[in-house]
N, C-alpha and C. Protein backbone atom coordinates (compact mmCIF):
# COMPACT_ATOMS: atom_id res chain seq x y z
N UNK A 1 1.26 -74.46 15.55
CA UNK A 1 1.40 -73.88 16.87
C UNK A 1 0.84 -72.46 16.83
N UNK A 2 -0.19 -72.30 17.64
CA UNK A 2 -0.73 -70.85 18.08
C UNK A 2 0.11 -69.80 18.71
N UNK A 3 0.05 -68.32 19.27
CA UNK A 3 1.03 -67.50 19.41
C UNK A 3 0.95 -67.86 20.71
N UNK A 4 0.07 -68.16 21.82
CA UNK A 4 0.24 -68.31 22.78
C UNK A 4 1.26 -69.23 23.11
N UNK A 5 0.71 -70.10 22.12
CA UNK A 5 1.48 -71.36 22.77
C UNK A 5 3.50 -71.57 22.44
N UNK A 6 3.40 -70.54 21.36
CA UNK A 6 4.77 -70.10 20.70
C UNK A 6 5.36 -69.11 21.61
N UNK A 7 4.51 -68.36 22.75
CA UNK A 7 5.02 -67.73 23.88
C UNK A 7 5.32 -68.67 24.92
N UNK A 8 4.55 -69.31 24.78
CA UNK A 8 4.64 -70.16 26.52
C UNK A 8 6.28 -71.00 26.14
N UNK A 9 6.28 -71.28 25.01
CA UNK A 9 7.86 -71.97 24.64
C UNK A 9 8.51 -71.21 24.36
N UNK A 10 8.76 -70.05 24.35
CA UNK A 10 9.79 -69.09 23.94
C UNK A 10 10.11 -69.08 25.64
N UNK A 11 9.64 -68.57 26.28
CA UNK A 11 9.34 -68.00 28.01
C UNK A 11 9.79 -69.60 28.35
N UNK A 12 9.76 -70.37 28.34
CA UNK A 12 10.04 -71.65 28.70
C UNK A 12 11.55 -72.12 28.57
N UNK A 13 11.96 -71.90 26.92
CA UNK A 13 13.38 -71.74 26.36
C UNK A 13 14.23 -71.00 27.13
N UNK A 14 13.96 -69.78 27.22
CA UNK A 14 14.40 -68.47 27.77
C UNK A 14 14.50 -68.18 29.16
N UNK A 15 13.93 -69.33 29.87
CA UNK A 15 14.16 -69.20 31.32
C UNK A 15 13.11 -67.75 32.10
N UNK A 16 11.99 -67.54 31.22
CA UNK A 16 11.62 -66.32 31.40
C UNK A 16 12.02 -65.17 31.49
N UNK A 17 13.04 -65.01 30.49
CA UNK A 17 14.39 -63.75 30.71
C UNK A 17 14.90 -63.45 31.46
N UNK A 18 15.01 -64.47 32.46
CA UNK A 18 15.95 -64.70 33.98
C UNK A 18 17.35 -64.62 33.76
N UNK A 19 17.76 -65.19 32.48
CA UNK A 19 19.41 -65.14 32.43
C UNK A 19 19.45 -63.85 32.03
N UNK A 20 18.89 -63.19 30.90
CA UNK A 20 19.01 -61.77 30.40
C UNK A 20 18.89 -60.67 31.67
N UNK A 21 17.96 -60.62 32.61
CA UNK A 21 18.01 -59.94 33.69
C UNK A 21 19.15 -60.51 34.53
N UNK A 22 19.99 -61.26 34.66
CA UNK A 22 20.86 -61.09 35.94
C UNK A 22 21.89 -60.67 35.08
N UNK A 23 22.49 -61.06 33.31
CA UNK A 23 23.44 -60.88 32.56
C UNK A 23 23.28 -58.67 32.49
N UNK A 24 21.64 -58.48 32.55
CA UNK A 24 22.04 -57.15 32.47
C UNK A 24 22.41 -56.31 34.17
N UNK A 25 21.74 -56.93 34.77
CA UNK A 25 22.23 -56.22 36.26
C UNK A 25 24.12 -56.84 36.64
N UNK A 26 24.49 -57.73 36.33
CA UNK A 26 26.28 -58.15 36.18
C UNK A 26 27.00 -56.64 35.55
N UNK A 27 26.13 -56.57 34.20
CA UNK A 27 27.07 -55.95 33.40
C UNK A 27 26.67 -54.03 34.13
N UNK A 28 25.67 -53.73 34.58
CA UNK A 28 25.71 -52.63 35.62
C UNK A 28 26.28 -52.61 36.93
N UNK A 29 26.15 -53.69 37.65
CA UNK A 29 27.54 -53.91 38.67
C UNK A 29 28.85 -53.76 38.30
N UNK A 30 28.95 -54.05 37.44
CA UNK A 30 30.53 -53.86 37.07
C UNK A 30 30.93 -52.84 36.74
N UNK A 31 29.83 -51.68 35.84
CA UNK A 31 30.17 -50.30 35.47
C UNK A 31 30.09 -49.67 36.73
N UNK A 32 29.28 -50.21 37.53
CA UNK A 32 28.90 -49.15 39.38
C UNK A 32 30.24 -49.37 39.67
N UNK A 33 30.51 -50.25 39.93
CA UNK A 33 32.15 -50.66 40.22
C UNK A 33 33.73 -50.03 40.03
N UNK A 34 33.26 -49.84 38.06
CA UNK A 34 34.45 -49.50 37.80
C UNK A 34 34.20 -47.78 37.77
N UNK A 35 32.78 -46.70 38.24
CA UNK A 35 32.59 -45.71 38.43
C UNK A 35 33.03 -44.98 39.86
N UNK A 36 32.93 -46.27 40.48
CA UNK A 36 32.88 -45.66 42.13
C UNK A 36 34.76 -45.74 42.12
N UNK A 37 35.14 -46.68 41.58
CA UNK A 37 36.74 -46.52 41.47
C UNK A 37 37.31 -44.85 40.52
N UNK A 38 36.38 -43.74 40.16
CA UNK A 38 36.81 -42.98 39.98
C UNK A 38 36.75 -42.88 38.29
N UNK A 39 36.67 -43.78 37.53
CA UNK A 39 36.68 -43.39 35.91
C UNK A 39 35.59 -43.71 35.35
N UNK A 40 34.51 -42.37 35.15
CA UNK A 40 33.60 -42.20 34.49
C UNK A 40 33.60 -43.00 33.21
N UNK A 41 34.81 -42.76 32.46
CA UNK A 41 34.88 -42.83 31.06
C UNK A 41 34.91 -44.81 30.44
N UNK A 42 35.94 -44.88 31.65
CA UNK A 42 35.75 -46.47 31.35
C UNK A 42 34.48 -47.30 32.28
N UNK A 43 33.26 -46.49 32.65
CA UNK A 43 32.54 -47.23 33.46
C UNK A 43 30.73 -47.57 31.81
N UNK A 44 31.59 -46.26 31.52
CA UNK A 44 30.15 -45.60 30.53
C UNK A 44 30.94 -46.75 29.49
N UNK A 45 32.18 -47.13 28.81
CA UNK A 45 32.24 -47.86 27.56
C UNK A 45 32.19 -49.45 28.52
N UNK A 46 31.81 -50.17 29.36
CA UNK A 46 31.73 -50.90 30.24
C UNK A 46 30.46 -51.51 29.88
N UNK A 47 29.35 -49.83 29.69
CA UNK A 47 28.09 -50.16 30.06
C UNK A 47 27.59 -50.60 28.50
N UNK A 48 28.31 -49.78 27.30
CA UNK A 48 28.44 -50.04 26.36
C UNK A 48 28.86 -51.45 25.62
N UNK A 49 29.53 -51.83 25.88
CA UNK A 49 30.47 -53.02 25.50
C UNK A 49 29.26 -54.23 25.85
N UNK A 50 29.28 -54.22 27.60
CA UNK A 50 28.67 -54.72 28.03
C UNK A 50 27.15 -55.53 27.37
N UNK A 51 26.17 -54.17 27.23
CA UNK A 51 25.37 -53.86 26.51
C UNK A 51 24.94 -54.15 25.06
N UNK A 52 26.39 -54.13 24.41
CA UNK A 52 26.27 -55.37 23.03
C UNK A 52 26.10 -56.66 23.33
N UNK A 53 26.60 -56.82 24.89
CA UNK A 53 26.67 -58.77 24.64
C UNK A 53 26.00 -59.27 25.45
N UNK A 54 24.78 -58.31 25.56
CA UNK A 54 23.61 -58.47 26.81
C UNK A 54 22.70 -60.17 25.91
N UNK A 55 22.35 -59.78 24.90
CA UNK A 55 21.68 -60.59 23.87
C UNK A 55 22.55 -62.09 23.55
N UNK A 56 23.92 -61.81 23.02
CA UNK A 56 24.54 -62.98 23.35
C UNK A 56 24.70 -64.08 24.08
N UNK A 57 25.02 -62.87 25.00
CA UNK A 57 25.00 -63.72 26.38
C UNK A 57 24.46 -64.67 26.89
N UNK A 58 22.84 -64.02 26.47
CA UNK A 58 21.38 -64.95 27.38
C UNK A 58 21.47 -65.83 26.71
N UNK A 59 21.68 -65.91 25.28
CA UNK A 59 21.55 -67.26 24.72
C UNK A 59 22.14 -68.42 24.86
N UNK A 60 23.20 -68.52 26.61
CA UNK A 60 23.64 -69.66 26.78
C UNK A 60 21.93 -70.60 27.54
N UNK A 61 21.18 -69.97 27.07
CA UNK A 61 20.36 -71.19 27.60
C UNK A 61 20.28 -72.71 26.84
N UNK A 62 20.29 -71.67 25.18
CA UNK A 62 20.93 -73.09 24.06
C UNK A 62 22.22 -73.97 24.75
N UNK A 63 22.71 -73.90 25.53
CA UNK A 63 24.04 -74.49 26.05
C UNK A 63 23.62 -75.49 27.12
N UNK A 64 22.61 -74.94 27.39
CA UNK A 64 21.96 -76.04 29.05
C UNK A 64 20.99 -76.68 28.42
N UNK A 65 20.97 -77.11 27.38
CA UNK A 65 20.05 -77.61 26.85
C UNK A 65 18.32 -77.79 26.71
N UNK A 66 18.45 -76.18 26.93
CA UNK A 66 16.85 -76.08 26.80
C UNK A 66 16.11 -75.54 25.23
N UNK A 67 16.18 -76.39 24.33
CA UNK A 67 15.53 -76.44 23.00
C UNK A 67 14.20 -76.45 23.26
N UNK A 68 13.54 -75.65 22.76
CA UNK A 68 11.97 -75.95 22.69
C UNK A 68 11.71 -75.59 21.40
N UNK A 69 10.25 -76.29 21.05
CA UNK A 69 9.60 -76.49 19.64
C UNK A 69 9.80 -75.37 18.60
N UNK A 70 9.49 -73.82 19.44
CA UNK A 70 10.09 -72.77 18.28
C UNK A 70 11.20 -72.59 18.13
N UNK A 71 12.05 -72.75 18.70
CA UNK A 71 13.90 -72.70 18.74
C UNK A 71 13.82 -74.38 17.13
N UNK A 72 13.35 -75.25 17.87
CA UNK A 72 13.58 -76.03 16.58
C UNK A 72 13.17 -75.72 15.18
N UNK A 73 11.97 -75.42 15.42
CA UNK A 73 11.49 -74.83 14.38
C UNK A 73 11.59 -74.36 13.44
N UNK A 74 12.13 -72.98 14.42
CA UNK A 74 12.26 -71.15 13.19
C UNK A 74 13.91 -71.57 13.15
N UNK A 75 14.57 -72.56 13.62
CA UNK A 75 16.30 -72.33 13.91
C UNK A 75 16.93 -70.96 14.72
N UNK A 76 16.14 -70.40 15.53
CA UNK A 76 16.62 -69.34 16.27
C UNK A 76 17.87 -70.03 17.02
């Protein structure tokens, strides 16, 4: 498999980083949220926390069953 074509299935797997973009705008709604309610402090470890499990997160695409050839592959 060529790199292109190891992109076009990564981007394919990945939903085109569609879940990662709405998982990171969720996890900034929620800090806007818990900022406009008045506590800086718990909006910023929000964005933090959040922010570790931005990557996690997206990877429920493995869950909907979208395996493609480099996911089999490399075992990502």
């Amino acid at each position: 498999m060529n790199i292109v074509d190891a992109q076009k299935d990564m981007r394919y797997g990945f939903f085109g980083g569609g879940i990662g973009m709405f998982v990171s705008g969720t996890i900034w709604l929620f800090s806007g949220i818990i900022a406009l309610n008045g506590n800086a402090d718990q909006a910023i470890w929000a964005l933090l926390i959040g922010g570790a499990l931005i990557a996690p997160i997206s990877g429920i695409s493995k869950v909907f069953g979208v395996l493609t050839k480099a996911l089999l592959e490399t075992h990502l």
